[in-house]
N, C-alpha and C. Protein backbone atom coordinates (compact mmCIF):
# COMPACT_ATOMS: atom_id res chain seq x y z
N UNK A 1 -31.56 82.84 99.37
CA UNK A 1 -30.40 82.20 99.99
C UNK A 1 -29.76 83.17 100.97
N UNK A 2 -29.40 82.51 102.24
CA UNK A 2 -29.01 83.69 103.15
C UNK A 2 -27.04 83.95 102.96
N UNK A 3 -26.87 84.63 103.63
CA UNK A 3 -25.31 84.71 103.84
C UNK A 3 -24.76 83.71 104.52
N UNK A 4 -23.36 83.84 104.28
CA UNK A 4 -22.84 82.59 105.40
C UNK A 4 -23.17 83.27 107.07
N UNK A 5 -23.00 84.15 107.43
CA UNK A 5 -23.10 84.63 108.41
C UNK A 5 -24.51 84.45 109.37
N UNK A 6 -25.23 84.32 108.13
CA UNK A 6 -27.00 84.27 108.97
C UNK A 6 -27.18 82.50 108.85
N UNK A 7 -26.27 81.94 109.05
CA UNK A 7 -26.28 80.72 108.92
C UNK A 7 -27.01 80.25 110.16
N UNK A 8 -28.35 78.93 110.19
CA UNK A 8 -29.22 78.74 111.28
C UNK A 8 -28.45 78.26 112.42
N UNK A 9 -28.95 77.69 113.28
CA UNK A 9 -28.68 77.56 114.40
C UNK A 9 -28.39 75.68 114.59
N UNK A 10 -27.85 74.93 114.66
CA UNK A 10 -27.45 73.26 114.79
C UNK A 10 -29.05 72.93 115.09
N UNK A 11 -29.41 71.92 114.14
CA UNK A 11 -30.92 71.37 114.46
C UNK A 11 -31.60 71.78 113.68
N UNK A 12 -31.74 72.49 113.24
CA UNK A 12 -33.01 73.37 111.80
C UNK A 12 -32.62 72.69 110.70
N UNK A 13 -33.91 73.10 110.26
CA UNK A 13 -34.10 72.19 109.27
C UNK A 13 -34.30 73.41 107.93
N UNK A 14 -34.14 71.85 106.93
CA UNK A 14 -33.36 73.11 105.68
C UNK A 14 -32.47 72.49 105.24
N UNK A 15 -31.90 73.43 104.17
CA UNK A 15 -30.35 72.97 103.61
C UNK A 15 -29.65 73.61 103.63
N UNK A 16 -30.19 75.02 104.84
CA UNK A 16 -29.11 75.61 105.26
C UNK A 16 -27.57 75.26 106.33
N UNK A 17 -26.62 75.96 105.76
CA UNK A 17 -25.08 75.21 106.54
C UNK A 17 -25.12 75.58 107.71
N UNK A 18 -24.86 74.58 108.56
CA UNK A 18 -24.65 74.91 110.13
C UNK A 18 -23.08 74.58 110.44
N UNK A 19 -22.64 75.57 111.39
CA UNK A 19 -20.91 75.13 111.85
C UNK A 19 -21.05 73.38 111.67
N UNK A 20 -22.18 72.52 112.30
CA UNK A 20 -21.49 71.20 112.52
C UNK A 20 -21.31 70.87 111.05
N UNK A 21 -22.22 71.08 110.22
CA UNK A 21 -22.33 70.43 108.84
C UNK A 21 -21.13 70.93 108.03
N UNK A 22 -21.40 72.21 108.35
CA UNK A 22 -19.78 72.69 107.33
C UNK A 22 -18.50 71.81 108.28
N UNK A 23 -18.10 71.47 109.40
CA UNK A 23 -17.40 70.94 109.72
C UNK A 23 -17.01 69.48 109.13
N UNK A 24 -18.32 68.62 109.51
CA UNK A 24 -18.53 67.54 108.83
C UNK A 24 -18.77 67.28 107.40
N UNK A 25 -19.06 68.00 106.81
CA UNK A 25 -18.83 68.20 104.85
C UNK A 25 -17.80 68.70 104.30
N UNK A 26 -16.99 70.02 105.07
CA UNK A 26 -15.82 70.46 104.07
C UNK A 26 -14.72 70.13 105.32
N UNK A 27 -14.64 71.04 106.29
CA UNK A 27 -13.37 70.40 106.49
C UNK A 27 -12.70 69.46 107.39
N UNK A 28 -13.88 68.34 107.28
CA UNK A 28 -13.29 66.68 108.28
C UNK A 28 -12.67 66.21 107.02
N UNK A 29 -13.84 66.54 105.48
CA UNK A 29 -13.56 65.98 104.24
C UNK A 29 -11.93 65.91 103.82
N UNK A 30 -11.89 67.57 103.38
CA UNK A 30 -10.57 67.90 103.41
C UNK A 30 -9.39 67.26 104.17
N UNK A 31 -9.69 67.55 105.64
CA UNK A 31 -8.95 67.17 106.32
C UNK A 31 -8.37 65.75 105.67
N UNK A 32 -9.31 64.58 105.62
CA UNK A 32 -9.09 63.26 104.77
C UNK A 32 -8.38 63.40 103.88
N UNK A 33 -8.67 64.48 102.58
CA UNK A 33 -8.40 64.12 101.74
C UNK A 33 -6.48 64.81 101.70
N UNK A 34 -6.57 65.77 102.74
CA UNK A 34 -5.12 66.13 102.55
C UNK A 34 -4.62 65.39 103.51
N UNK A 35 -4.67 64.43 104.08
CA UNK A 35 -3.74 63.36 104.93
C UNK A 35 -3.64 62.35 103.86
N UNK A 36 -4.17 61.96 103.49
CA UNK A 36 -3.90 60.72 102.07
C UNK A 36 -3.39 61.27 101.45
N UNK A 37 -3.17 62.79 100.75
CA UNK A 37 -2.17 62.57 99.67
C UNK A 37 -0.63 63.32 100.54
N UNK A 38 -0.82 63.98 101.31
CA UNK A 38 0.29 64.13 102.51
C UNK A 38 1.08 62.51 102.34
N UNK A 39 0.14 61.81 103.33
CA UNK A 39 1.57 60.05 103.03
C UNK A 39 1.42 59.58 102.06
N UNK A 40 0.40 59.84 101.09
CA UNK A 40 1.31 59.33 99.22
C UNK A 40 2.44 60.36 98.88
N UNK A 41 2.38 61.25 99.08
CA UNK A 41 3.80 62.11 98.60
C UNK A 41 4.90 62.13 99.51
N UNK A 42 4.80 61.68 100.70
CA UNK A 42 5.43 61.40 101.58
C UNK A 42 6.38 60.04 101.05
N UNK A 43 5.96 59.12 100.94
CA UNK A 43 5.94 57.61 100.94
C UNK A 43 6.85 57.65 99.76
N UNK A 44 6.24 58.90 98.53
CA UNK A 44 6.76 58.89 96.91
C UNK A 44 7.95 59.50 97.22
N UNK A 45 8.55 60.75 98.57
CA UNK A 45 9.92 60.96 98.02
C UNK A 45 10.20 59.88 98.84
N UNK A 46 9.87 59.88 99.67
CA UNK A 46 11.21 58.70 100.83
C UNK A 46 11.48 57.76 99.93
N UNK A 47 10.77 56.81 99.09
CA UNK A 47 11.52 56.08 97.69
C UNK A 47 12.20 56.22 96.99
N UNK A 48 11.84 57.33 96.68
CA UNK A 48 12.63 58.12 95.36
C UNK A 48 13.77 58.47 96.11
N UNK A 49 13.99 59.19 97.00
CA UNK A 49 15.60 59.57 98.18
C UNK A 49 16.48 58.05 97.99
N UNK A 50 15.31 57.02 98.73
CA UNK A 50 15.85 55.48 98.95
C UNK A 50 16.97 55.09 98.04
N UNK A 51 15.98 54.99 96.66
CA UNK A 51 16.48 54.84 95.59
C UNK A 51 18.00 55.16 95.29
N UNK A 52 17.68 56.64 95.64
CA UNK A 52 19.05 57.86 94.97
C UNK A 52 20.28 57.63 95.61
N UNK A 53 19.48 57.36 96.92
CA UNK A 53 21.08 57.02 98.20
C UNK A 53 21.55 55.75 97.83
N UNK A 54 20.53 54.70 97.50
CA UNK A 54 20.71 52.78 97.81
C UNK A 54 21.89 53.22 96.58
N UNK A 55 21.09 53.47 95.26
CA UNK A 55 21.32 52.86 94.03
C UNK A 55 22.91 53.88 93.76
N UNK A 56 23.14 55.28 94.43
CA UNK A 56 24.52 55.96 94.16
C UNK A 56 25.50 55.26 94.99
N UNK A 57 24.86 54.21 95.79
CA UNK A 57 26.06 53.94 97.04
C UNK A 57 26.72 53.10 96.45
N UNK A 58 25.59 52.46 95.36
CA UNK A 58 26.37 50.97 94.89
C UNK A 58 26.67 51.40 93.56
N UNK A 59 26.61 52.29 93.30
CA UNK A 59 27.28 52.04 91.33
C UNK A 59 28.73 51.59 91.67
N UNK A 60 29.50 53.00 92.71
CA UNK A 60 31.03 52.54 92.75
C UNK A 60 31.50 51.56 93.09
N UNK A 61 30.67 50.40 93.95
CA UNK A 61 31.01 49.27 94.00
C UNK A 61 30.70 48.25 93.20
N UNK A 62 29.73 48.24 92.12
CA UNK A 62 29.65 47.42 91.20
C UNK A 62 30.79 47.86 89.83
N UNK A 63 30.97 49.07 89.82
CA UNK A 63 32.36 49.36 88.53
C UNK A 63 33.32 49.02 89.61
N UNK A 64 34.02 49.04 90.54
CA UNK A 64 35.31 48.59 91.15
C UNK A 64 35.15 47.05 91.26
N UNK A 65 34.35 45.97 90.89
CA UNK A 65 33.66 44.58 90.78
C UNK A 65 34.60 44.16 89.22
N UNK A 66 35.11 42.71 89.49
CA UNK A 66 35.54 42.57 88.40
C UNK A 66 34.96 41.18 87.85
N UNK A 67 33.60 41.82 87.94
CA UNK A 67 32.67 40.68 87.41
C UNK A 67 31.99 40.60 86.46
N UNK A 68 31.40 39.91 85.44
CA UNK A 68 30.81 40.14 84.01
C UNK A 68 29.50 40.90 84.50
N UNK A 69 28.90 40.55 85.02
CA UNK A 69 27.25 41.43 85.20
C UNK A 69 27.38 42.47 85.75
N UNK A 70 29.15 43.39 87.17
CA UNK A 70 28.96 44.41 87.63
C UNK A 70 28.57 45.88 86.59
N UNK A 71 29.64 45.63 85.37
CA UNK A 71 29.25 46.86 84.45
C UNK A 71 28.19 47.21 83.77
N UNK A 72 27.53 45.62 83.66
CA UNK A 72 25.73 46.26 83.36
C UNK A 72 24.60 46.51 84.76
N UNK A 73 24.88 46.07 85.75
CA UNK A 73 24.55 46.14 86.73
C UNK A 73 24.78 47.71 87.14
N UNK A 74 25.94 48.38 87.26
CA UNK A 74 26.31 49.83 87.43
C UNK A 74 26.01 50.68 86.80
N UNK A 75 25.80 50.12 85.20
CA UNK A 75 24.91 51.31 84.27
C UNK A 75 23.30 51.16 84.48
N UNK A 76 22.75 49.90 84.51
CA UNK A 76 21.15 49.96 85.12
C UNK A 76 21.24 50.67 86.22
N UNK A 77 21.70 50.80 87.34
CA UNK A 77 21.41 50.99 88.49
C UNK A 77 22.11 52.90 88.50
N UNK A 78 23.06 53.22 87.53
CA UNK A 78 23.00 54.93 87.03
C UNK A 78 21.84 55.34 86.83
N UNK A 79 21.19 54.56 85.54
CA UNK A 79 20.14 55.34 84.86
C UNK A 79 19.04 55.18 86.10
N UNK A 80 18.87 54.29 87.02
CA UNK A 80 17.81 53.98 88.00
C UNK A 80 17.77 55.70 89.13
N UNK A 81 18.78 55.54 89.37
CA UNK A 81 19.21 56.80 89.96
C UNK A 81 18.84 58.06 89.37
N UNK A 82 19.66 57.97 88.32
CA UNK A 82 19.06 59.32 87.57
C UNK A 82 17.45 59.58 87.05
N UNK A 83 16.88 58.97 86.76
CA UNK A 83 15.29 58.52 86.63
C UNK A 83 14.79 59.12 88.69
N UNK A 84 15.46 58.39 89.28
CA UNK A 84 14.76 58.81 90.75
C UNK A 84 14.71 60.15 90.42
N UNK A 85 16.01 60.89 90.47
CA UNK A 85 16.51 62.11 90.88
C UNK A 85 15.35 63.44 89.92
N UNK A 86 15.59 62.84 88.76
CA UNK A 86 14.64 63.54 87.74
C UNK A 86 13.25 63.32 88.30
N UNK A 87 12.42 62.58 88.38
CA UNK A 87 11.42 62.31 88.71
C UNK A 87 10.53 63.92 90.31
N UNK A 88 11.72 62.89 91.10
CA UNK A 88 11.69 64.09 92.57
C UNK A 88 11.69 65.20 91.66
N UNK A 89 12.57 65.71 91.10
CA UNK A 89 12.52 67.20 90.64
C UNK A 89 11.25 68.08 89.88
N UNK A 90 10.86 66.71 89.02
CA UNK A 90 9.63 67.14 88.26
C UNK A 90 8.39 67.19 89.21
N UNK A 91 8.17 66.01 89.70
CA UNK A 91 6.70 66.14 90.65
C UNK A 91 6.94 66.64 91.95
N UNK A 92 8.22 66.88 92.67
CA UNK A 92 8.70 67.65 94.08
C UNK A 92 7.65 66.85 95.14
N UNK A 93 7.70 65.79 95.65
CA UNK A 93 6.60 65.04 96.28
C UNK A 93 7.10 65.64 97.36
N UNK A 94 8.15 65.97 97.92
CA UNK A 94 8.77 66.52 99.55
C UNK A 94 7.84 67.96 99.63
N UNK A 95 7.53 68.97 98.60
CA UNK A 95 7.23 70.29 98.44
C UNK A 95 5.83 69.67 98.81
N UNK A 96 5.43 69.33 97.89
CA UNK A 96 3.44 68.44 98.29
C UNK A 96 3.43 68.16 99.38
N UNK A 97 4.51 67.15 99.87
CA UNK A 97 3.90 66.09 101.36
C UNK A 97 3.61 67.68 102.14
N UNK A 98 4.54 68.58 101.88
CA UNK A 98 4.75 69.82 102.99
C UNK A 98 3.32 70.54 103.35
N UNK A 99 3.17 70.65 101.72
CA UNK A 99 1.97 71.67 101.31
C UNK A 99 0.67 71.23 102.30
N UNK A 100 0.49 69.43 101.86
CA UNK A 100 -0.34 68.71 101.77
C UNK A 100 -0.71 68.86 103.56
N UNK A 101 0.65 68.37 104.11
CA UNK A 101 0.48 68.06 105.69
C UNK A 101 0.30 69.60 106.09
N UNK A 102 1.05 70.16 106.21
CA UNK A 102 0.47 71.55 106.92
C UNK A 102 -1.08 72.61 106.80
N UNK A 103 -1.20 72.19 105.36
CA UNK A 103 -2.76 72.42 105.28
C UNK A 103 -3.66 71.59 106.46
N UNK A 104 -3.48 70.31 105.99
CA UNK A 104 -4.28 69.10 107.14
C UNK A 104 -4.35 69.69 108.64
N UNK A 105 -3.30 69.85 108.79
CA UNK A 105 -2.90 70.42 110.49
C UNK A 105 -3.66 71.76 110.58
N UNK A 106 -3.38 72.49 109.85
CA UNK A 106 -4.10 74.01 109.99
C UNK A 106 -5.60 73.73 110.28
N UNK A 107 -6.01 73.17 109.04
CA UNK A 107 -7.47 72.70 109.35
C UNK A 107 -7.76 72.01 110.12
N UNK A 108 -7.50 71.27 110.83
CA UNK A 108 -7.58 71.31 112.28
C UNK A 108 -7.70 71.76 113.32
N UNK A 109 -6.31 72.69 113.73
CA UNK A 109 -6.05 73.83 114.41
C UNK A 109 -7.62 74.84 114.36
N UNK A 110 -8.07 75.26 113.06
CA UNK A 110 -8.80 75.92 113.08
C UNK A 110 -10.43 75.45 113.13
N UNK A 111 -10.30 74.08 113.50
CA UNK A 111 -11.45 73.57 113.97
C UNK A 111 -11.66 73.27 115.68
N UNK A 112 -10.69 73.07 116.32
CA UNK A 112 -10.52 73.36 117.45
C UNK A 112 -10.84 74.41 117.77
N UNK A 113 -10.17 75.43 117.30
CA UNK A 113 -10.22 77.32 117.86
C UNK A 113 -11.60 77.43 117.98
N UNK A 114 -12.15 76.79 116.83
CA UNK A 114 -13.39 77.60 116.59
C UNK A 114 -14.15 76.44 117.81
N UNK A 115 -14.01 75.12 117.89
CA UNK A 115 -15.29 74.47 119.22
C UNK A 115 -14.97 75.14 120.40
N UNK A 116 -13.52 75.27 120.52
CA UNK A 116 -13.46 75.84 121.83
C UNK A 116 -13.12 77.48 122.00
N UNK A 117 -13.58 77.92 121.00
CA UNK A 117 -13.67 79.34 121.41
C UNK A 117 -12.41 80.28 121.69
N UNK A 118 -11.51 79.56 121.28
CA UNK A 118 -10.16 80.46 121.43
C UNK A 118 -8.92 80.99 120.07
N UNK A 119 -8.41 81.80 120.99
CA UNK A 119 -7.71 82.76 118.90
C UNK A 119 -8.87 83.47 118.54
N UNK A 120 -8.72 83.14 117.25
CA UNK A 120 -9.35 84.74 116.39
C UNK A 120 -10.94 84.26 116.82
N UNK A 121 -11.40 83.33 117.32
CA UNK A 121 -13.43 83.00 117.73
C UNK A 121 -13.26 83.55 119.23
N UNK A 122 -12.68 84.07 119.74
CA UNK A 122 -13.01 84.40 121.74
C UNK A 122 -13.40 85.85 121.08
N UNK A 123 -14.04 85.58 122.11
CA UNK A 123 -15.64 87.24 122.29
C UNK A 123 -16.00 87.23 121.12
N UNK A 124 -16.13 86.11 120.00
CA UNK A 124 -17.27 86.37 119.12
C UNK A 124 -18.52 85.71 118.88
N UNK A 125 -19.79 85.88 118.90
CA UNK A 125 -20.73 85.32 118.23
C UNK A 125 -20.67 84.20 117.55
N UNK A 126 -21.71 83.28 117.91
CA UNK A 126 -21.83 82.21 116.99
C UNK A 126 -22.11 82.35 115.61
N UNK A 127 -22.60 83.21 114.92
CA UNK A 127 -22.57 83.66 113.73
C UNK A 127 -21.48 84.27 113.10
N UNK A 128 -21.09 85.21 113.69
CA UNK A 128 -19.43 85.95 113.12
C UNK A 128 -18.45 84.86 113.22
N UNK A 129 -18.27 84.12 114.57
CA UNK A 129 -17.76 83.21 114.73
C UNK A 129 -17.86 82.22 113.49
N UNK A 130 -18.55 81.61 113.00
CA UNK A 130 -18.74 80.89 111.94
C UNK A 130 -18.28 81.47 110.49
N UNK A 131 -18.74 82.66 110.57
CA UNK A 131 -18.05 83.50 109.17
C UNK A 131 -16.27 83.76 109.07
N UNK A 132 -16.32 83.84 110.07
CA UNK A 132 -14.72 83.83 110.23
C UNK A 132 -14.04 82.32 110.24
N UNK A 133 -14.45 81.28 110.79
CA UNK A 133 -13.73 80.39 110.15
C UNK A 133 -13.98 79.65 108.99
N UNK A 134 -15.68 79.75 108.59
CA UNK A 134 -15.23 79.05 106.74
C UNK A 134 -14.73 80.32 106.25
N UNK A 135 -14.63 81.92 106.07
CA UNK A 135 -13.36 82.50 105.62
C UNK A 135 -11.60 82.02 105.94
N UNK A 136 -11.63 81.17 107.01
CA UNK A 136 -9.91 81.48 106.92
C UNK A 136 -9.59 79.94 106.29
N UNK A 137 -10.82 79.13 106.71
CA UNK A 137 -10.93 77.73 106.31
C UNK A 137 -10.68 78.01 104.65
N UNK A 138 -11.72 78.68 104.12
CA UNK A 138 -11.57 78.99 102.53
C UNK A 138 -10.05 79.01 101.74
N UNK A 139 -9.48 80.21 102.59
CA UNK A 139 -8.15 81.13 102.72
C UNK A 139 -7.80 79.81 102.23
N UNK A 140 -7.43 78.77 103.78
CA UNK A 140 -6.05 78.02 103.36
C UNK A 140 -6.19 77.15 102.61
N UNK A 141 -7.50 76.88 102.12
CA UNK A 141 -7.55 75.80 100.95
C UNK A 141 -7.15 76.19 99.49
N UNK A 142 -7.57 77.30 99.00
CA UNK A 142 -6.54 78.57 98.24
C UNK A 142 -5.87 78.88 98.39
N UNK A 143 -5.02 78.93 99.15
CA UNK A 143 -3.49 79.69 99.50
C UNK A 143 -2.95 77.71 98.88
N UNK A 144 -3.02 76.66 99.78
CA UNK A 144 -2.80 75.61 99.26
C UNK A 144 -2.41 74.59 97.58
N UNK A 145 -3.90 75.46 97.31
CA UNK A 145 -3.95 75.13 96.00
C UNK A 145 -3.11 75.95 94.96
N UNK A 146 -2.99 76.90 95.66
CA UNK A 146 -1.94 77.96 94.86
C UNK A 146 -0.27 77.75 95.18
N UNK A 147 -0.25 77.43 96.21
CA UNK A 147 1.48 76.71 96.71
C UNK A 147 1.26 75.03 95.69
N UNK A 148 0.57 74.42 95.23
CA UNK A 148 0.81 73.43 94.89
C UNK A 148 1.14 73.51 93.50
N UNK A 149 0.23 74.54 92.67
CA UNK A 149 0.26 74.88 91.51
C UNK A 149 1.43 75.43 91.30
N UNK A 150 1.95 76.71 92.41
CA UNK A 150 3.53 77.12 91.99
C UNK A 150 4.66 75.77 92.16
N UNK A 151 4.50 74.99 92.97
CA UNK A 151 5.49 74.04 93.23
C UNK A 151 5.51 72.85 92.02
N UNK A 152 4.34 73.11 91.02
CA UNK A 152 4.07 71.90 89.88
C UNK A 152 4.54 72.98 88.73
N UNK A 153 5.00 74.40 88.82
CA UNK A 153 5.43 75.15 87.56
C UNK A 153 6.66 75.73 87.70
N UNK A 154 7.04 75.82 86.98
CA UNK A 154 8.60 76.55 87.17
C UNK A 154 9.05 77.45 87.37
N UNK A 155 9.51 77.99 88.47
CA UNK A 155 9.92 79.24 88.57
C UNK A 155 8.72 80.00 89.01
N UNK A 156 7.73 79.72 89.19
CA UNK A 156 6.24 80.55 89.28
C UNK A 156 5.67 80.87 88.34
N UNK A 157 5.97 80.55 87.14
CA UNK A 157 5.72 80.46 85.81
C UNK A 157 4.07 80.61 85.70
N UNK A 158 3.64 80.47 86.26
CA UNK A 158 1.62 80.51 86.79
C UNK A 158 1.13 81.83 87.19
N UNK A 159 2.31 82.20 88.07
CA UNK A 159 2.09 83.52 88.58
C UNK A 159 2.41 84.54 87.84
N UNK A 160 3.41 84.37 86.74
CA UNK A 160 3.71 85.36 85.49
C UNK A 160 2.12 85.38 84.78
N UNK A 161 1.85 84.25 84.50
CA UNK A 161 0.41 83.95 84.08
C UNK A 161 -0.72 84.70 84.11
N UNK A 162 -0.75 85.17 84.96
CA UNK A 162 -2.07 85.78 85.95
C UNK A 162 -1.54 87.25 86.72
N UNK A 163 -0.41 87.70 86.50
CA UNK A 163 -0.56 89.25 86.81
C UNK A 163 -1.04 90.29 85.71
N UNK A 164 -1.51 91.37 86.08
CA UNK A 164 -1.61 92.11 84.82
C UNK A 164 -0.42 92.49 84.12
N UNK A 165 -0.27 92.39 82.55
CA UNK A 165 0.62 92.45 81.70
C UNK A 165 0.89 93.86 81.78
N UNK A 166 1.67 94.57 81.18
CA UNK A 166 1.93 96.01 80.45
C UNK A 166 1.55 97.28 80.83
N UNK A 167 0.93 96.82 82.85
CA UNK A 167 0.89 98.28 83.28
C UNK A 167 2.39 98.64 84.27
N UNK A 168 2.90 99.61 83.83
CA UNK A 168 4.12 100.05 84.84
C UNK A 168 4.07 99.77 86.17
N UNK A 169 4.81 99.58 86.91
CA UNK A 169 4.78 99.70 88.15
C UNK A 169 4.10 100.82 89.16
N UNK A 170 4.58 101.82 89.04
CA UNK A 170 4.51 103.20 89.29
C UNK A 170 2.86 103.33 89.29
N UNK A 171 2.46 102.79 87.61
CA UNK A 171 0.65 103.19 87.76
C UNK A 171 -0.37 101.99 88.25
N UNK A 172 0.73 101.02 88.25
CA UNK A 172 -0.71 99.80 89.30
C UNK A 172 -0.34 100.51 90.39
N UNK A 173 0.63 101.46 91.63
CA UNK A 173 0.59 101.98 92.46
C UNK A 173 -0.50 102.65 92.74
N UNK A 174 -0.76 103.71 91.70
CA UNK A 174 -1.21 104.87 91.32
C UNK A 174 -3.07 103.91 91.73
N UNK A 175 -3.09 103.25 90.55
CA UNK A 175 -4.49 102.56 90.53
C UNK A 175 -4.84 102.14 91.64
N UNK A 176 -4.10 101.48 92.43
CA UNK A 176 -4.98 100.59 93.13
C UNK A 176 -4.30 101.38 94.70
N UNK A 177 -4.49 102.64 94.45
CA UNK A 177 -4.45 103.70 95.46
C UNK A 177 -5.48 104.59 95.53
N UNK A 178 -6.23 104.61 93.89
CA UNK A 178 -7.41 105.16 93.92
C UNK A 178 -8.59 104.24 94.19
C-alpha cells in the first residue's frame, strides 16, 4: 500500500486514491453530510427560540385574561417554554448549526484552494499538493468532531477525560521538552 503522497495520477487504475476520488468520496460526501445536519440544527433552534419568544410573550397575557381556560392555558404554555429553553441548553442546536456550517464551508474553501492552486497548494506539486489537503481536510473533520463532543459535555468534561492524570505541570513541561 503506498502513502497518501505517492498517490497515482487521475485515470489509473487500481484502488488507489486520486485527488478527484478523494474529493468525490470524502469531502463532496462530508460536505453533504454537514449541510443537512447544519439546517436540521439550524431549523431545531430557530423553533425552540420561536417557541421561547411566542410562548413567554403570551403567558402574561393569558394570566392578565379573565377567562376560565387563560390559567390553564398560561401554565401549559410555562411548562412549553421551559421544556424549549431546557431542551436548547441540553442539545445547544445553535453551537452544532455553527460547528456543522463552518466545517461545510471550510471544506469547500479547501477544495477550491486545492483545484485552483492557491493558499497553502501554490508552488506545490501535485502530490504534496494532495498530501496537504487530505491532511488539513482530516484536521477539520477532527477538530469538528471534537468541538461537537465538547459542546454535547459539560464544561469540557471530555477533555478532563483524556488528559494525562497525576503528572505535575512543571514535568509534562519537562517531558515533552525531551
Amino acid at each position: 500500500m503506498s502513502d497518501v503522497g505517492d498517490a497515482p495520477e487521475p485515470g489509473s487504475q487500481g484502488g488507489e486514491m486520486t485527488p478527484q476520488r478523494y474529493i468525490e468520496t470524502r469531502i463532496a460526501q462530508y460536505q453533504e453530510w454537514y449541510d443537512t445536519k447544519a439546517t436540521r440544527m439550524k431549523t431545531m433552534h430557530l423553533r425552540m427560540r420561536t417557541v421561547s419568544v411566542v410562548g413567554g410573550a403570551l403567558v402574561p397575557v393569558f394570566v392578565n385574561l379573565d377567562l376560565g381556560f387563560a390559567r390553564i392555558t398560561a401554565t401549559a404554555l410555562s411548562v412549553i417554554v421551559v421544556a424549549a429553553i431546557s431542551l436548547e441548553s441540553v442539545y445547544r442546536y445553535r453551537e452544532q448549526w455553527k460547528n456543522y456550517r463552518s466545517t461545510e464551508q471550510l471544506l469547500g474553501h479547501e477544495r477550491v484552494f486545492f483545484e485552483t492552486k492557491v493558499g497553502p497548494y501554490r508552488n506545490l506539486g501535485r502530490r504534496e499538493a494532495f498530501s496537504v489537503l487530505v491532511a488539513r481536510v482530516e484536521k477539520a473533520i477532527a477538530n469538528e468532531n471534537s468541538a461537537t463532543l465538547n459542546v454535547m459535555t459539560l464544561g469540557g468534561q471530555v477533555d478532563a477525560d483524556v488528559r494525562p492524570q497525576g503528572i505535575p505541570a512543571a514535568r509534562q513541561e519537562t517531558e515533552q521538552a525531551a
